[in-house]
C-alpha atoms as a PDB file:
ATOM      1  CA  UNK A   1      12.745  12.349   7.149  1.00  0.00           C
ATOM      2  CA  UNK A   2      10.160   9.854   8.125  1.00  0.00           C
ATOM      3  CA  UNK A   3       8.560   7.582   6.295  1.00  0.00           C
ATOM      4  CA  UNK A   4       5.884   5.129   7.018  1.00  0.00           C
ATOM      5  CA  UNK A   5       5.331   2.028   4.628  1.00  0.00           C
ATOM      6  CA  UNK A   6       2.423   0.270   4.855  1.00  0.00           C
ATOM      7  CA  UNK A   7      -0.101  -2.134   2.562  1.00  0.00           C
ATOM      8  CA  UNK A   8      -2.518  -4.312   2.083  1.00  0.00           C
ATOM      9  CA  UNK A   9      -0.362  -7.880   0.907  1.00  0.00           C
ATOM     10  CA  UNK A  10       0.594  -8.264   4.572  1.00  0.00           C
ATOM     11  CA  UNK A  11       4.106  -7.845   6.525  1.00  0.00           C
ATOM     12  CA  UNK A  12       5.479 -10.868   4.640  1.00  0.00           C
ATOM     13  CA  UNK A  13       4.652  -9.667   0.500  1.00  0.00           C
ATOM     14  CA  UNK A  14       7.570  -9.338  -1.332  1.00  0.00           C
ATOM     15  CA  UNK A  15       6.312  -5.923  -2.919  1.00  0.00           C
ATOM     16  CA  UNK A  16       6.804  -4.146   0.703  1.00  0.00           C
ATOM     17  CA  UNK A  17      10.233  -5.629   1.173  1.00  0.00           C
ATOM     18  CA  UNK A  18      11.120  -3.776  -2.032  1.00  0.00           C
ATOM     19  CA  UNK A  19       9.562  -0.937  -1.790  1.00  0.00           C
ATOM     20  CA  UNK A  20      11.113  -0.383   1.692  1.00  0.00           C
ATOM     21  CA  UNK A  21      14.629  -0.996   0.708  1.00  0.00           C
ATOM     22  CA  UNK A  22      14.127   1.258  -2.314  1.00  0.00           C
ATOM     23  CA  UNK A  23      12.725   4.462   0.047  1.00  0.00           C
ATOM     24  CA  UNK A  24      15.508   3.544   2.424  1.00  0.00           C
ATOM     25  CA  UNK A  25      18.392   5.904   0.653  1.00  0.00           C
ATOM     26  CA  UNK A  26      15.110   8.786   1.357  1.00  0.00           C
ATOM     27  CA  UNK A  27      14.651   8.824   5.224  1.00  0.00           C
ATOM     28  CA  UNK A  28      13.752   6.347   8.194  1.00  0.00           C
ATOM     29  CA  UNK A  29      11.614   3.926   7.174  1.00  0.00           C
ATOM     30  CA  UNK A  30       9.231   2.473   9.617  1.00  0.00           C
ATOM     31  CA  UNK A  31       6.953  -0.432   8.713  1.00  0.00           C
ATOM     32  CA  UNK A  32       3.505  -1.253   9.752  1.00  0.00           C
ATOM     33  CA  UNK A  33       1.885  -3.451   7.971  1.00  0.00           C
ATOM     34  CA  UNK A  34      -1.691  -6.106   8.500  1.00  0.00           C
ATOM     35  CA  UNK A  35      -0.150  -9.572   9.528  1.00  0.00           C
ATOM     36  CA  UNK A  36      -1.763 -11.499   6.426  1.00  0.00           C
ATOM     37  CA  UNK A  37      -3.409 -10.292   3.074  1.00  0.00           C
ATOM     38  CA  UNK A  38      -6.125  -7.321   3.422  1.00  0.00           C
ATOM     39  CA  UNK A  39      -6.618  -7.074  -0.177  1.00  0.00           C
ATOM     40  CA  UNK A  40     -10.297  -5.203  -1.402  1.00  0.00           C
ATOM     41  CA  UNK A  41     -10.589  -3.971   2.396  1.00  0.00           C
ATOM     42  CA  UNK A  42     -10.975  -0.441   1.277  1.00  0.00           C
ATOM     43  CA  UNK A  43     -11.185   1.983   4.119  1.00  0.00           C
ATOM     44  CA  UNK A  44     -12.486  -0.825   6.752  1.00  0.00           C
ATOM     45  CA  UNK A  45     -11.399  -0.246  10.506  1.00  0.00           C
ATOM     46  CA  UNK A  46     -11.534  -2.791  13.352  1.00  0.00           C
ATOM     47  CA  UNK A  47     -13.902  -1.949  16.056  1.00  0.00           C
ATOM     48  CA  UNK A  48     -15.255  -4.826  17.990  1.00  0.00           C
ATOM     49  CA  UNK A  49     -12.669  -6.351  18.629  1.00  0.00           C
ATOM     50  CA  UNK A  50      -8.897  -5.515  20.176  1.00  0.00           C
ATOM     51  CA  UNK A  51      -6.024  -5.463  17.729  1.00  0.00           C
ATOM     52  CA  UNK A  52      -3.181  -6.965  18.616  1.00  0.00           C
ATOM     53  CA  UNK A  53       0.664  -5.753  17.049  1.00  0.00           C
ATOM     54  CA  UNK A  54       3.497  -7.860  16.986  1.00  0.00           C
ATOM     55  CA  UNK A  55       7.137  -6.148  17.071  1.00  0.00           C
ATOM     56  CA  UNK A  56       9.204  -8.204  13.835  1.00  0.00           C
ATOM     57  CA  UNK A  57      12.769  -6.641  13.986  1.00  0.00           C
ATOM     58  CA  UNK A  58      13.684  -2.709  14.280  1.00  0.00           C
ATOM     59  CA  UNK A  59      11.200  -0.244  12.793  1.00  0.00           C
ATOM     60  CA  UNK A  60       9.239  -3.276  11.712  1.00  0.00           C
ATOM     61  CA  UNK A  61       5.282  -4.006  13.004  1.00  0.00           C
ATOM     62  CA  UNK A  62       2.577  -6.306  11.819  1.00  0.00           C
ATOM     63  CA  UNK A  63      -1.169  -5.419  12.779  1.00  0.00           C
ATOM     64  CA  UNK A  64      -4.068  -8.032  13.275  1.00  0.00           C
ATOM     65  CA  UNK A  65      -6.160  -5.425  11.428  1.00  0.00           C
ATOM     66  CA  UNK A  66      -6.759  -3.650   7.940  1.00  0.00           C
ATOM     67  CA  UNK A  67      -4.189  -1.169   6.587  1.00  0.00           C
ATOM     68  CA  UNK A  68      -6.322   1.555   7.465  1.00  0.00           C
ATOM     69  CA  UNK A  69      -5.643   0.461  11.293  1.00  0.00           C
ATOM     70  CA  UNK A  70      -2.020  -0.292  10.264  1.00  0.00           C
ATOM     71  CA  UNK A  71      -1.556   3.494   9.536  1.00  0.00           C
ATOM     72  CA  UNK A  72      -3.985   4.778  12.208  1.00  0.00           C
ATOM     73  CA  UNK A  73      -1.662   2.422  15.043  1.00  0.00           C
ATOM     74  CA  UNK A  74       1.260   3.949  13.188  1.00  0.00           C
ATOM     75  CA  UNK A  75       0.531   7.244  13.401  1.00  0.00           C
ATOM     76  CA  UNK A  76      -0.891   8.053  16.903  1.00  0.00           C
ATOM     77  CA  UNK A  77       0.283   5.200  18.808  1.00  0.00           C
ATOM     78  CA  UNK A  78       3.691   3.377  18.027  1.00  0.00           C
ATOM     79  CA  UNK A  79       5.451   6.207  15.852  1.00  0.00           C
ATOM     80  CA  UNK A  80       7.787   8.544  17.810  1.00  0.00           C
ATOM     81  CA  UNK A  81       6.657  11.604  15.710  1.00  0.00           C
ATOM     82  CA  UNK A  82       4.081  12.272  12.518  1.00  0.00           C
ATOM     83  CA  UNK A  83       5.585  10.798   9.667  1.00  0.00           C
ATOM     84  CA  UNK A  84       6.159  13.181   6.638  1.00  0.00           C
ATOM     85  CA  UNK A  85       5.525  10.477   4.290  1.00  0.00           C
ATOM     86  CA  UNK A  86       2.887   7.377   3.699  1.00  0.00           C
ATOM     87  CA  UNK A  87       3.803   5.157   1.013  1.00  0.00           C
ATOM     88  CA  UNK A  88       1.749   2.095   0.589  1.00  0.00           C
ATOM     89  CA  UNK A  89       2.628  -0.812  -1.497  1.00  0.00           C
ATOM     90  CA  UNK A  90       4.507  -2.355  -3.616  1.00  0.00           C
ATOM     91  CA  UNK A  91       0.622  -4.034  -4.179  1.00  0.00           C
ATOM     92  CA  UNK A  92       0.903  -7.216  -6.183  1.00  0.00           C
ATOM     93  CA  UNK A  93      -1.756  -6.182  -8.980  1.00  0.00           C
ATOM     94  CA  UNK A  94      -3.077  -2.972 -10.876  1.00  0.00           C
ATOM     95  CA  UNK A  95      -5.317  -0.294  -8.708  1.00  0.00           C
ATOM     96  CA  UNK A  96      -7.028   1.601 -11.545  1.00  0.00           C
ATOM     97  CA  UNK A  97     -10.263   3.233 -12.519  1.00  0.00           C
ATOM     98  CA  UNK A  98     -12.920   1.875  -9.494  1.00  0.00           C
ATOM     99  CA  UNK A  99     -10.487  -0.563  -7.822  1.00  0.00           C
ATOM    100  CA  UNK A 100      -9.561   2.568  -5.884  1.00  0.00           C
ATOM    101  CA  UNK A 101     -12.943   2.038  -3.772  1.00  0.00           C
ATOM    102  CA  UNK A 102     -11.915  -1.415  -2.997  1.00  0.00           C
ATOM    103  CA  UNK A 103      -8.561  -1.503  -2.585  1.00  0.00           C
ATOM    104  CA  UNK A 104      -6.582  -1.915   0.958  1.00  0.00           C
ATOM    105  CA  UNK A 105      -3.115  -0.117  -0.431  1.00  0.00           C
ATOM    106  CA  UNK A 106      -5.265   3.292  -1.768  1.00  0.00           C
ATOM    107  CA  UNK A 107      -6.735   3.198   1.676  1.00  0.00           C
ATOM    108  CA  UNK A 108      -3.790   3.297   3.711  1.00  0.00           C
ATOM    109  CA  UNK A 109      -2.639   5.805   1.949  1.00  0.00           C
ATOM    110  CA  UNK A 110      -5.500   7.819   2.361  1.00  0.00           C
ATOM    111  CA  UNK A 111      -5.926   7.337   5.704  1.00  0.00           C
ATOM    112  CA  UNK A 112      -2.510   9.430   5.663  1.00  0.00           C
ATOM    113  CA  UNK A 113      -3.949  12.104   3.453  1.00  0.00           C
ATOM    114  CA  UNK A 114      -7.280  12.069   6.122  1.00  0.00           C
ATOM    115  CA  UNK A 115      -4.383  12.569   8.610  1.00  0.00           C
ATOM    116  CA  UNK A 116      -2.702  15.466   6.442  1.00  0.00           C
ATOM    117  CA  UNK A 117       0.456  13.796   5.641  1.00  0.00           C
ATOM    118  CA  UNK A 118       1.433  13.822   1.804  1.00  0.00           C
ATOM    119  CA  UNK A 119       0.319   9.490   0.390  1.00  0.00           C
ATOM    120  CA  UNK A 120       1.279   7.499  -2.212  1.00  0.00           C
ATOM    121  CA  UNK A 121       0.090   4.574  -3.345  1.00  0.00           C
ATOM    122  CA  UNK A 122       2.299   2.413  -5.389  1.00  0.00           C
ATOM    123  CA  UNK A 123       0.997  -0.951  -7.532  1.00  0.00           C
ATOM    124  CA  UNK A 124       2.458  -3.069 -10.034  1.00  0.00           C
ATOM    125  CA  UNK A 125       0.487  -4.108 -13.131  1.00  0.00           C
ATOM    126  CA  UNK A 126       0.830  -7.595 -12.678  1.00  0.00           C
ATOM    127  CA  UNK A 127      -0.979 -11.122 -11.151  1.00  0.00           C
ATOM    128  CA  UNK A 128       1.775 -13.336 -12.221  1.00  0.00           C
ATOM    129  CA  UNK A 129       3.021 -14.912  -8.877  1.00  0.00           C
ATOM    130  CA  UNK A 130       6.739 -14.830 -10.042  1.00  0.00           C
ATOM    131  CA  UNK A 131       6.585 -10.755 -10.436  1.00  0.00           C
ATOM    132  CA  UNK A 132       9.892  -8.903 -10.018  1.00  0.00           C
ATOM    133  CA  UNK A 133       9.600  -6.127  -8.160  1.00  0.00           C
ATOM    134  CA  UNK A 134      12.645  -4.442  -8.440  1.00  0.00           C
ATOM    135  CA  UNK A 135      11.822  -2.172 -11.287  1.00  0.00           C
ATOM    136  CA  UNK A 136       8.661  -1.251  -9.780  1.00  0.00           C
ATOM    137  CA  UNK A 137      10.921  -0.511  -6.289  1.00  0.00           C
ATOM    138  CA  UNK A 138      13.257   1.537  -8.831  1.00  0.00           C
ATOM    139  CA  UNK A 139      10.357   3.313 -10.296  1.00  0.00           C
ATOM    140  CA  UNK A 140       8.967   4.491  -6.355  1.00  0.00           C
ATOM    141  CA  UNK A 141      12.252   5.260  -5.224  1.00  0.00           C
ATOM    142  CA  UNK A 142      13.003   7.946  -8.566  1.00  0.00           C
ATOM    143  CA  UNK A 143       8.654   9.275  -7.907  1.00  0.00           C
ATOM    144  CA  UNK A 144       9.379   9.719  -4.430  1.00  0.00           C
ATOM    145  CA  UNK A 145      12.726  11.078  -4.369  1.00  0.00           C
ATOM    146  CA  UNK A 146      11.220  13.451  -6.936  1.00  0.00           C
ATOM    147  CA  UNK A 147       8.440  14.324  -5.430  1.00  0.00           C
ATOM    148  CA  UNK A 148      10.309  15.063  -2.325  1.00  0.00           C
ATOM    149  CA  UNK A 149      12.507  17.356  -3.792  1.00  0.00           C
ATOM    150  CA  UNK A 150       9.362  19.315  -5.190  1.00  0.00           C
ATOM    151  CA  UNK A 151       7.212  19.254  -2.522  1.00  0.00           C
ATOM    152  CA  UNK A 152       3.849  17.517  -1.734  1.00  0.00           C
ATOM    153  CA  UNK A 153       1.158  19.283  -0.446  1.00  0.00           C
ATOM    154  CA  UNK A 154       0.170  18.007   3.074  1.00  0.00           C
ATOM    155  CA  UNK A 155      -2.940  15.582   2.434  1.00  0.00           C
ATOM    156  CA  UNK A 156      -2.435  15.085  -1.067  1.00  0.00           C
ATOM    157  CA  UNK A 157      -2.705  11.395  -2.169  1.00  0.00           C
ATOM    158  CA  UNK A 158      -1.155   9.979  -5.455  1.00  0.00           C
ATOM    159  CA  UNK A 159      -1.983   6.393  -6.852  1.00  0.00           C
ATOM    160  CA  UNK A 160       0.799   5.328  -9.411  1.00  0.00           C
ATOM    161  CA  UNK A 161       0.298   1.878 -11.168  1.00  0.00           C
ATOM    162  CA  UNK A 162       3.749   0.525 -12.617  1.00  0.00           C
ATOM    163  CA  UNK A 163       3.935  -1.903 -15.335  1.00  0.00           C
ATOM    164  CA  UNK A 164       5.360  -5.111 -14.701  1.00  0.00           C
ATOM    165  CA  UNK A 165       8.129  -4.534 -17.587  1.00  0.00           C
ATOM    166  CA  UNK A 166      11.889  -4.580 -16.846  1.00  0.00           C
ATOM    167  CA  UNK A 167      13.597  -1.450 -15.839  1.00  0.00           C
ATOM    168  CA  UNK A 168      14.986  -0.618 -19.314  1.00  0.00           C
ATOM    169  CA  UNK A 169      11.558  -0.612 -21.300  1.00  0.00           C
ATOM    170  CA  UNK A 170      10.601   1.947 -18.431  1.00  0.00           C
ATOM    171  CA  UNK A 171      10.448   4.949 -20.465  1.00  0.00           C
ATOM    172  CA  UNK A 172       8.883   7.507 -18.160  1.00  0.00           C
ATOM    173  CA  UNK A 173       5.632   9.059 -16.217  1.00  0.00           C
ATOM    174  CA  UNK A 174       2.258   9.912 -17.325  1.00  0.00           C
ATOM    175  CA  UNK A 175      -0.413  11.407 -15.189  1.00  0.00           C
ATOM    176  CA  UNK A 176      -3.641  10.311 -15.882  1.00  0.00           C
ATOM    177  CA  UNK A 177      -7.130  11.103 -14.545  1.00  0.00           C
ATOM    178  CA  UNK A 178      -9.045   7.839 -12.765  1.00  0.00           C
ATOM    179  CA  UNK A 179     -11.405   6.013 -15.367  1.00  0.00           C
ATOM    180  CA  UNK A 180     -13.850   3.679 -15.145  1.00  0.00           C
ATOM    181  CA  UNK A 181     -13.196   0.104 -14.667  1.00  0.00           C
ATOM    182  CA  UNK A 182     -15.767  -2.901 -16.026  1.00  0.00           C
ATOM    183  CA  UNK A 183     -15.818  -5.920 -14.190  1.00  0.00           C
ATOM    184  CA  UNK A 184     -17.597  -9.015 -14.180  1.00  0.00           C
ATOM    185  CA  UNK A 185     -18.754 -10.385 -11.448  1.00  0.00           C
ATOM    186  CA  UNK A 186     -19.691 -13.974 -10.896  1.00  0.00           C
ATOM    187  CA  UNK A 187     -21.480 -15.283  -8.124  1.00  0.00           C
ATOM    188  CA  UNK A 188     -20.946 -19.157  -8.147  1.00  0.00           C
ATOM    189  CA  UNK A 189     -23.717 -20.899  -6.187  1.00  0.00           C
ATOM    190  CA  UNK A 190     -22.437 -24.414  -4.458  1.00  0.00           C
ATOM    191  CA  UNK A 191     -23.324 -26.481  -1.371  1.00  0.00           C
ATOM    192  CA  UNK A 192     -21.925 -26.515   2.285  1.00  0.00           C
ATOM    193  CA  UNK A 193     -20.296 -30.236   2.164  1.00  0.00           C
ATOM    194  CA  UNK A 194     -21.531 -30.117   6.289  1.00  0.00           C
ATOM    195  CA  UNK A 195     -25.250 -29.524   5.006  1.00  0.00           C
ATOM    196  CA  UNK A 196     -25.359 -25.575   6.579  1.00  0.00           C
ATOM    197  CA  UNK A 197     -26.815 -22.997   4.449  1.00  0.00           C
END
């Protein structure tokens, strides 16, 4: 089985190094991934400009471009065949309630259900720059090898949000419907030190 891992962190997070080893046991595991953070692109694709993909090792791509191009390039120009599976993530903070609209890991795996191939996205509830994420990578491999073995519907897209606890306080799955999310936003008015507006 195929697999294409993607996200939003860029190639070098530690979240898609985990989550690819995890999903490795599950199939062939090809990653494509935006060459720096893309964080709150949501579904944003590069048109005026060309994009330009680097080759890292075997199986392993990074993209000048958003993760939407990531899986788009993926997809219909450096994959040998259609993937049966998008995973996006491990993304280093929560995607719940309205952060679905913004976020760059939802998107790419989106863009796979737009394409009809089963998505996931996969986030862990956490900003803390020291985050582990080997439950989390514990927690995707057990969803997905589940969810495998059931069946996804080609073009469904799940978002899963994993606390940042260790792996024995993990005490199982909920599915939840997508809420509401308040935020505050600030806009903080300075000066150019150079004297542009």
């Amino acid at each position: 089985m195929d697999i294409l891992v993607t996200n939003d962190d860029g190639i070098q997070a530690d979240g898609i190094r985990a989550l690819a080893e995890a999903l490795a046991p599950l199939g062939t595991i090809s990653i494509i991934a935006p060459d720096r953070e893309q964080s709150a692109t949501s579904h944003a694709l590069t048109l005026h400009r060309p994009l330009r993909v680097r080759k890292i090792g075997d199986g392993v791509m990074s993209v000048d471009g958003t993760p939407t191009d990531a899986v788009l390039l993926g997809v219909h120009g450096f994959l040998k065949r259609k993937p049966a599976l998008v995973v996006s993530g491990i993304n280093h903070g929560p995607n719940m309630g309205n952060d679905v609209l913004y976020s760059g890991t939802v998107a790419a795996a989106s863009e796979g259900m737009f394409l009809g191939i089963p998505s996931i996205a996969i986030s862990l509830a956490t900003w803390e720059p020291t985050a582990d994420f080997g439950p989390g990578a514990r927690v995707a491999h057990r969803l997905v090898k589940g969810l495998l073995r059931r069946g996804l519907h080609e073009g469904s897209c799940l978002n899963i949000n994993i606390p940042a606890i260790p792996w024995s306080d993990i005490k199982g799955v909920r599915v939840t419907r997508l809420g509401m999310r308040g935020y505050r936003d600030v806009i903080v008015e300075k000066s150019d030190p150079r004297g542009k507006l």
